[in-house]
C-alpha atoms as a PDB file:
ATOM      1  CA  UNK A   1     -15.606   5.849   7.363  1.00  0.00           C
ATOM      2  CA  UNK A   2     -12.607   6.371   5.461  1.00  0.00           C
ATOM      3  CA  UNK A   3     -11.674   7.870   1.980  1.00  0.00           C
ATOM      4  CA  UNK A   4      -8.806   5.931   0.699  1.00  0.00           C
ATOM      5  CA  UNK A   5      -5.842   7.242  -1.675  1.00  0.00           C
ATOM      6  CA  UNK A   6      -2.614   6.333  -3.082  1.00  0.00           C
ATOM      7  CA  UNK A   7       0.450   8.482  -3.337  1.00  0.00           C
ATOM      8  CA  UNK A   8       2.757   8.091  -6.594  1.00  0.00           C
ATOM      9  CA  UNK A   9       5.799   9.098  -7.759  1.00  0.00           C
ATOM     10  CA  UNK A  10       7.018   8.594 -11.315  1.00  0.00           C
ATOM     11  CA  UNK A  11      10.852   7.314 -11.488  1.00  0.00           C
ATOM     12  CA  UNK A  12      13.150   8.159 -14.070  1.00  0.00           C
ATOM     13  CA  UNK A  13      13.579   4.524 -14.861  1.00  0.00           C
ATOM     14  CA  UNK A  14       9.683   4.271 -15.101  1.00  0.00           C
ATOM     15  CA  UNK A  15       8.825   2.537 -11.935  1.00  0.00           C
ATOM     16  CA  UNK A  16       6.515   3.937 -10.170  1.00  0.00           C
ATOM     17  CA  UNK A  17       6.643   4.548  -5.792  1.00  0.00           C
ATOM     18  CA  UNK A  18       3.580   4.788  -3.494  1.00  0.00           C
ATOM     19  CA  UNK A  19       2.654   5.216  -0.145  1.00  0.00           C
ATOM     20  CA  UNK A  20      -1.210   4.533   1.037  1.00  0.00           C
ATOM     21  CA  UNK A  21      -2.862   7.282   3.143  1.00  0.00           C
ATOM     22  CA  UNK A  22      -6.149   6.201   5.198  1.00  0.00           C
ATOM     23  CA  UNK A  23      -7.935   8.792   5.383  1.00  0.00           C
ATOM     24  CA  UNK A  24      -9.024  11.976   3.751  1.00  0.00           C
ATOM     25  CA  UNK A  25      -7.872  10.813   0.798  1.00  0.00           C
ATOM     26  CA  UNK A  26     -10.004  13.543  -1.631  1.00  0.00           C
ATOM     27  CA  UNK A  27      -9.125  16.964  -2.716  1.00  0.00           C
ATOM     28  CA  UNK A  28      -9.662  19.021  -0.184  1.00  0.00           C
ATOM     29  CA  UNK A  29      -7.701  16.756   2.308  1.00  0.00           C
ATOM     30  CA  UNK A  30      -5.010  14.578   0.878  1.00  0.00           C
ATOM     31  CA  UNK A  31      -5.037  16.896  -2.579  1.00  0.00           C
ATOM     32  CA  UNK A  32      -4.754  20.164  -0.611  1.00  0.00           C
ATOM     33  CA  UNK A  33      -1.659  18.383   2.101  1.00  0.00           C
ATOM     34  CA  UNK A  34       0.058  17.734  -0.895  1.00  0.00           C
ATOM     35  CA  UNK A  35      -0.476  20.873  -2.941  1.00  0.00           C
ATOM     36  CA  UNK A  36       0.361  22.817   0.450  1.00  0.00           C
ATOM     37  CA  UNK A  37       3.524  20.883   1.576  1.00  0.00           C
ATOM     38  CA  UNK A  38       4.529  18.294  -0.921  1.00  0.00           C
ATOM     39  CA  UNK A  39       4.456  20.678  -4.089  1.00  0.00           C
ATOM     40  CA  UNK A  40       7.963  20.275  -5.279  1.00  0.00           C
ATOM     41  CA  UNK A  41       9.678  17.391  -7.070  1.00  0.00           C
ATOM     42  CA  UNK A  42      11.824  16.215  -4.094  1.00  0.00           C
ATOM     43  CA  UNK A  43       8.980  17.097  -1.139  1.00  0.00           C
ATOM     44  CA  UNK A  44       6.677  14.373  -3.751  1.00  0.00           C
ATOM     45  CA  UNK A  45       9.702  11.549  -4.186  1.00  0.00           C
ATOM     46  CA  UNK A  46      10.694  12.026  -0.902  1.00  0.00           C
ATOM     47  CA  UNK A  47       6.347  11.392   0.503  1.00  0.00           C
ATOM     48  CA  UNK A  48       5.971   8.714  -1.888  1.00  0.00           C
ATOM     49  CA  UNK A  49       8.929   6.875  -1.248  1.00  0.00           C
ATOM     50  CA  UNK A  50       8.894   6.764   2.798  1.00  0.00           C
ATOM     51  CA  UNK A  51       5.873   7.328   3.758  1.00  0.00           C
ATOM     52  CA  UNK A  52       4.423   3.924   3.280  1.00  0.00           C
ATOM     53  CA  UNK A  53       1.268   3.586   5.540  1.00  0.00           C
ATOM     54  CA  UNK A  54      -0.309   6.450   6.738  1.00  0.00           C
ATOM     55  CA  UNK A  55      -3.534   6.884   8.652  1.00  0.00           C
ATOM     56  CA  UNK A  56      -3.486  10.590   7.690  1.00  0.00           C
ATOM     57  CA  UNK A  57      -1.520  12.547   5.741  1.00  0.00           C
ATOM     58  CA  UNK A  58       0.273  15.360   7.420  1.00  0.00           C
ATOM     59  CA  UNK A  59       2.689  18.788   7.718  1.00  0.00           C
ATOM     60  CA  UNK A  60       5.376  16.237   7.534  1.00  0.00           C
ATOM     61  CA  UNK A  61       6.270  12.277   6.947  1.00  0.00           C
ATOM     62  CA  UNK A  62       7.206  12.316  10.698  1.00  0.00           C
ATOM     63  CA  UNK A  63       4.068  13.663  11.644  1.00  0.00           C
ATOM     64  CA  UNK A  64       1.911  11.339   9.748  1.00  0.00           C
ATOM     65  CA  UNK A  65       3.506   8.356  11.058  1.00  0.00           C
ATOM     66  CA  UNK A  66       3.046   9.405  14.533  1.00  0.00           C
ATOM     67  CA  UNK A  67      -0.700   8.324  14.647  1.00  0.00           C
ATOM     68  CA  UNK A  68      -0.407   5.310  11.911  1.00  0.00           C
ATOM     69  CA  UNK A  69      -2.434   2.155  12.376  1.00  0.00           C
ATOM     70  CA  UNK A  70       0.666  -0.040  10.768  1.00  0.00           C
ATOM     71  CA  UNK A  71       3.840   0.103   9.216  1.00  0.00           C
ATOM     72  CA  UNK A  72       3.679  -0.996   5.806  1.00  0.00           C
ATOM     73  CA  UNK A  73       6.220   0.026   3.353  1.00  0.00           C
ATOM     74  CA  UNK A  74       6.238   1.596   0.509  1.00  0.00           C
ATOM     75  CA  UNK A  75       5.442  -0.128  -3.146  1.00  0.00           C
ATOM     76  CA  UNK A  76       7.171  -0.108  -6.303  1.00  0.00           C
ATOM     77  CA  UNK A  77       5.463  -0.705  -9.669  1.00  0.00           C
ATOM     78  CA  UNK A  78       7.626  -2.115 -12.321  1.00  0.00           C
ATOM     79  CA  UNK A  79       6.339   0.337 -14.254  1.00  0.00           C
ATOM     80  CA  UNK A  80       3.263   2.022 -15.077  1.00  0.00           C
ATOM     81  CA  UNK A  81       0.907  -0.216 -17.036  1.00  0.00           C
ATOM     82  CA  UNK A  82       1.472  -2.455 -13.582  1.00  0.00           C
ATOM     83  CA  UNK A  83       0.703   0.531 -11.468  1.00  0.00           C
ATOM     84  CA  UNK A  84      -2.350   1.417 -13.707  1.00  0.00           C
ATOM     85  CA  UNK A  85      -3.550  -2.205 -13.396  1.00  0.00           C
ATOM     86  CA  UNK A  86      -2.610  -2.252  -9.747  1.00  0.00           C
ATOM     87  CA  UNK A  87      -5.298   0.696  -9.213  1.00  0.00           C
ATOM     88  CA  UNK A  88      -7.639  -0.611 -11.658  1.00  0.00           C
ATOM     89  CA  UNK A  89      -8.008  -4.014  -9.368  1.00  0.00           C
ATOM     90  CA  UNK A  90      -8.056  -2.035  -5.902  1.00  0.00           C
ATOM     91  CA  UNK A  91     -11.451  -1.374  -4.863  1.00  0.00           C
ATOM     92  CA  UNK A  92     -10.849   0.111  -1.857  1.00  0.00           C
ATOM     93  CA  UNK A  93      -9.094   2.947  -3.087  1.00  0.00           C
ATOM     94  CA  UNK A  94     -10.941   6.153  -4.004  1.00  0.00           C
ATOM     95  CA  UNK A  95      -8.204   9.041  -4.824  1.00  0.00           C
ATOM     96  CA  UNK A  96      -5.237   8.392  -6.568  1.00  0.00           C
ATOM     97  CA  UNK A  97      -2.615  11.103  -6.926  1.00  0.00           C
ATOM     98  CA  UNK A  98       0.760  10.844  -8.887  1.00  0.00           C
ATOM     99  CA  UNK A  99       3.611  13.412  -9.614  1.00  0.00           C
ATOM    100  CA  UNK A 100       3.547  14.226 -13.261  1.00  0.00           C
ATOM    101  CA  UNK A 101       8.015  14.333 -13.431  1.00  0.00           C
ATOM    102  CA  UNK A 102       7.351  16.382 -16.870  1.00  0.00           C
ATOM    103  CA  UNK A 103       5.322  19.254 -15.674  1.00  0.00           C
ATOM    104  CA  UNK A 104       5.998  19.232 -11.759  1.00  0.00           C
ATOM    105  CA  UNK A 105       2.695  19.182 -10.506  1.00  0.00           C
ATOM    106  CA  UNK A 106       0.385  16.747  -9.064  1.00  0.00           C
ATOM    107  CA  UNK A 107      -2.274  14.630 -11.122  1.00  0.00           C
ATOM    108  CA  UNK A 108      -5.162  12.743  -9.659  1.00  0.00           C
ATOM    109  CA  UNK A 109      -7.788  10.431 -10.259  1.00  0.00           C
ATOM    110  CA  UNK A 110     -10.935   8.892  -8.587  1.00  0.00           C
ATOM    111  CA  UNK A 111     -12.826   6.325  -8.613  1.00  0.00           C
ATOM    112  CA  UNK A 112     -16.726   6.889 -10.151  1.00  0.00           C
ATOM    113  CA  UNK A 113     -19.290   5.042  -9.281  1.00  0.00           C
ATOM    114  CA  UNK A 114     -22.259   4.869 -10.978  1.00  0.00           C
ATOM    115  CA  UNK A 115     -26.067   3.324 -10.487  1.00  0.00           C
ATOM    116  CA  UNK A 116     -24.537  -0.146 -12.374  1.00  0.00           C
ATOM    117  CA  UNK A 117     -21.816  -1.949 -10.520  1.00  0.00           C
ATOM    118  CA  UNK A 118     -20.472  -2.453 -14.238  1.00  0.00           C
ATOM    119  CA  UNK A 119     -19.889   1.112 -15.014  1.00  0.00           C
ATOM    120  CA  UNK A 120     -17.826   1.880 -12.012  1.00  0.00           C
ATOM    121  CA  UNK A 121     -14.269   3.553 -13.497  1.00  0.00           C
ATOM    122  CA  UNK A 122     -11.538   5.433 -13.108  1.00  0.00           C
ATOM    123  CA  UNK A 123     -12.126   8.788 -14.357  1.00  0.00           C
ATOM    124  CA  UNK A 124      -8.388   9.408 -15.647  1.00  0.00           C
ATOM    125  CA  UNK A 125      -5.563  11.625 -14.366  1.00  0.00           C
ATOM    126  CA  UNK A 126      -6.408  15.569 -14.310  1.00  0.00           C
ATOM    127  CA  UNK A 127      -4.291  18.212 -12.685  1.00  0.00           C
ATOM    128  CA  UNK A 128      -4.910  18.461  -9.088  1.00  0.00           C
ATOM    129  CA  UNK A 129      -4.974  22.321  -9.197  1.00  0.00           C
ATOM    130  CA  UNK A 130      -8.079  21.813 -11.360  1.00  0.00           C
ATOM    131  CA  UNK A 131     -10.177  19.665  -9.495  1.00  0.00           C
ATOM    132  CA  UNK A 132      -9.053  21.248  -5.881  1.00  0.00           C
ATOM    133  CA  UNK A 133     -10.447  24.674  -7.204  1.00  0.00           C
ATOM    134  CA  UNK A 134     -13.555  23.026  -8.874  1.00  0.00           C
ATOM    135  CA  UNK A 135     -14.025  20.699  -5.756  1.00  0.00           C
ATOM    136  CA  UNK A 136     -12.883  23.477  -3.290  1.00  0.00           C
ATOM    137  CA  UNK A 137     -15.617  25.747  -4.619  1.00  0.00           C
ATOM    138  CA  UNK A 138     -18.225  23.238  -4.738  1.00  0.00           C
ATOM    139  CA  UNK A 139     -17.346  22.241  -0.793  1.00  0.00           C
ATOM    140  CA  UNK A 140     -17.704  25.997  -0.178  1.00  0.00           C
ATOM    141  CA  UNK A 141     -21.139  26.439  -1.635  1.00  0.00           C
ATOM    142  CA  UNK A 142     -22.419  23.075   0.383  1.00  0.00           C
ATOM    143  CA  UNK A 143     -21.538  24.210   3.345  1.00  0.00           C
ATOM    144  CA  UNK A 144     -22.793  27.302   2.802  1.00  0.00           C
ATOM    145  CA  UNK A 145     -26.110  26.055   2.009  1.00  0.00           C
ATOM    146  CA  UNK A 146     -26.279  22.816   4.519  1.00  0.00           C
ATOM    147  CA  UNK A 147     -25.345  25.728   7.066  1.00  0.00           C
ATOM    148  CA  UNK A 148     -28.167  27.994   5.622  1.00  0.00           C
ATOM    149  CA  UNK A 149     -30.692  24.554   5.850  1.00  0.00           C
ATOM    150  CA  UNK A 150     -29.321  24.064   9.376  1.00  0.00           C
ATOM    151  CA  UNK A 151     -27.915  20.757   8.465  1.00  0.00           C
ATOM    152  CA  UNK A 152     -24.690  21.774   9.688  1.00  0.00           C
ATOM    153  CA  UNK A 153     -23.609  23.754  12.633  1.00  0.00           C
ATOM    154  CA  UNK A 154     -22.726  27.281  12.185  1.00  0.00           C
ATOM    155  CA  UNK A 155     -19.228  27.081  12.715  1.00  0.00           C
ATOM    156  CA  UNK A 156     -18.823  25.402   9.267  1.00  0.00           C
ATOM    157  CA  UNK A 157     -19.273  28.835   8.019  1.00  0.00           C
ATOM    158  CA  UNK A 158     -15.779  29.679   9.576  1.00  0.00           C
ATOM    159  CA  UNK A 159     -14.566  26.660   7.923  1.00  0.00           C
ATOM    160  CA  UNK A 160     -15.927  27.310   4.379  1.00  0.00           C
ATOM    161  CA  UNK A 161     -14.138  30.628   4.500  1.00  0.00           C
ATOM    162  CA  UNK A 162     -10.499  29.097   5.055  1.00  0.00           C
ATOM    163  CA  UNK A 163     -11.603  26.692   2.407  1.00  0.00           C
ATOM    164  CA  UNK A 164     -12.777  29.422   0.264  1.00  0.00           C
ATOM    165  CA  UNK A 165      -8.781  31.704   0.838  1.00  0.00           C
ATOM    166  CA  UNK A 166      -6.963  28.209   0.120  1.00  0.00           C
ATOM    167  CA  UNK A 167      -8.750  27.467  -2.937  1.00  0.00           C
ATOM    168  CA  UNK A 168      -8.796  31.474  -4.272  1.00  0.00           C
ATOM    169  CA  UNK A 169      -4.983  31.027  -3.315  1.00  0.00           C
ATOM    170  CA  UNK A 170      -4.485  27.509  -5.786  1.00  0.00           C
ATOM    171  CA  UNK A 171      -7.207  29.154  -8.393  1.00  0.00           C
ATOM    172  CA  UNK A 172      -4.818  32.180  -8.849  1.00  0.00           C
ATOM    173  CA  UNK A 173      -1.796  30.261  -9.062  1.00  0.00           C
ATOM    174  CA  UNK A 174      -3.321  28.015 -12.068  1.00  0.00           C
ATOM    175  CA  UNK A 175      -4.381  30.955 -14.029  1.00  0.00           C
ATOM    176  CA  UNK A 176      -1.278  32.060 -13.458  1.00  0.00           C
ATOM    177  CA  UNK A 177      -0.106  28.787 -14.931  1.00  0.00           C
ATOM    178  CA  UNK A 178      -2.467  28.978 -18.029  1.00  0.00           C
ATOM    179  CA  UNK A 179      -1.763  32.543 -18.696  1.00  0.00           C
ATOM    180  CA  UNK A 180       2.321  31.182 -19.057  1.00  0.00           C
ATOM    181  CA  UNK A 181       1.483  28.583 -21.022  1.00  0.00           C
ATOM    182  CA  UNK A 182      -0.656  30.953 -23.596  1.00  0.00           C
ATOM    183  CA  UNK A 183       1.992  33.430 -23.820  1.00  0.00           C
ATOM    184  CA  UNK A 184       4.489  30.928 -24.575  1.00  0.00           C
ATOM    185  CA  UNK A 185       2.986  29.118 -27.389  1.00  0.00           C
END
């Protein structure tokens, strides 16, 4: 089964780029590819505008489209009221990540579903810092305890640490963030 996301980038002229990425497409895949390798302005234009179709999203454009079911292009929104509608309409999708020009840093979204198939939403656009680290530690602490329940084999204890040093890593870097932002106002 897949988790299905969409890669944006904002344009000065207000259209917006994306590229489509298969799989992994929550935080602690997609989210933590592009907070570990596409984290600058020109690493997220330059993903969003030739990536296009990825299975999975890698190290490197190159190396995601070396394992890539198709070759689909990129796709550019007008602008963003077409891009939010676009997303609205696309049930398939799950994650939905954009580069905020203004601040240079990532924002995402998901999809929530709820018991009615009326209520199902977008949640709206967050900093992906902030849900990583809230995601990332509630990944950790699952594993932990489907590990514990022997639900899951032992070894995701080894993987729940590296989770655990990647998301300590991005939850010190958005204090850091915050702290900035308090002492400047």
């Amino acid at each position: 089964m897949s988790t299905n996301s969409l890669v944006g980038y904002l344009n000065e002229d207000g259209t917006v780029v994306t590229s489509y990425v298969h799989y992994d497409g929550y935080t602690i895949g997609v989210g933590e590819m592009l907070l570990e390798n596409y984290n600058t302005d020109k690493c997220a234009r330059d993903l969003a505008s030739t990536l296009g179709y990825a299975s999975s999203l890698k190290e490197t454009v190159a190396e995601s489209h070396e394992d890539r079911a198709n070759s689909d292009e990129p796709v550019v929104f007008g602008d963003y009221h077409e891009f939010e509608e676009h997303i609205r309409e696309c049930s398939y999708l799950e994650y939905v990540y954009v580069w905020d020009t203004t601040k240079g840093e990532w924002l995402v979204a998901s999809w929530e579903t709820t018991s009615s198939p009326v209520d199902n939403y977008w949640n709206g656009f967050e900093s992906l810092v902030t849900v990583y680290v809230r995601e990332g530690y509630e990944t950790v602490s699952r594993w932990k305890r489907m590990v514990s329940e022997e639900r899951l084999p032992s070894e995701y204890l080894d993987h729940s640490d590296d989770l655990n040093t990647l998301v300590t890593k991005w939850h010190e870097i958005g204090m850091k963030e915050v702290t900035r932002e308090a002492l400047s106002v």
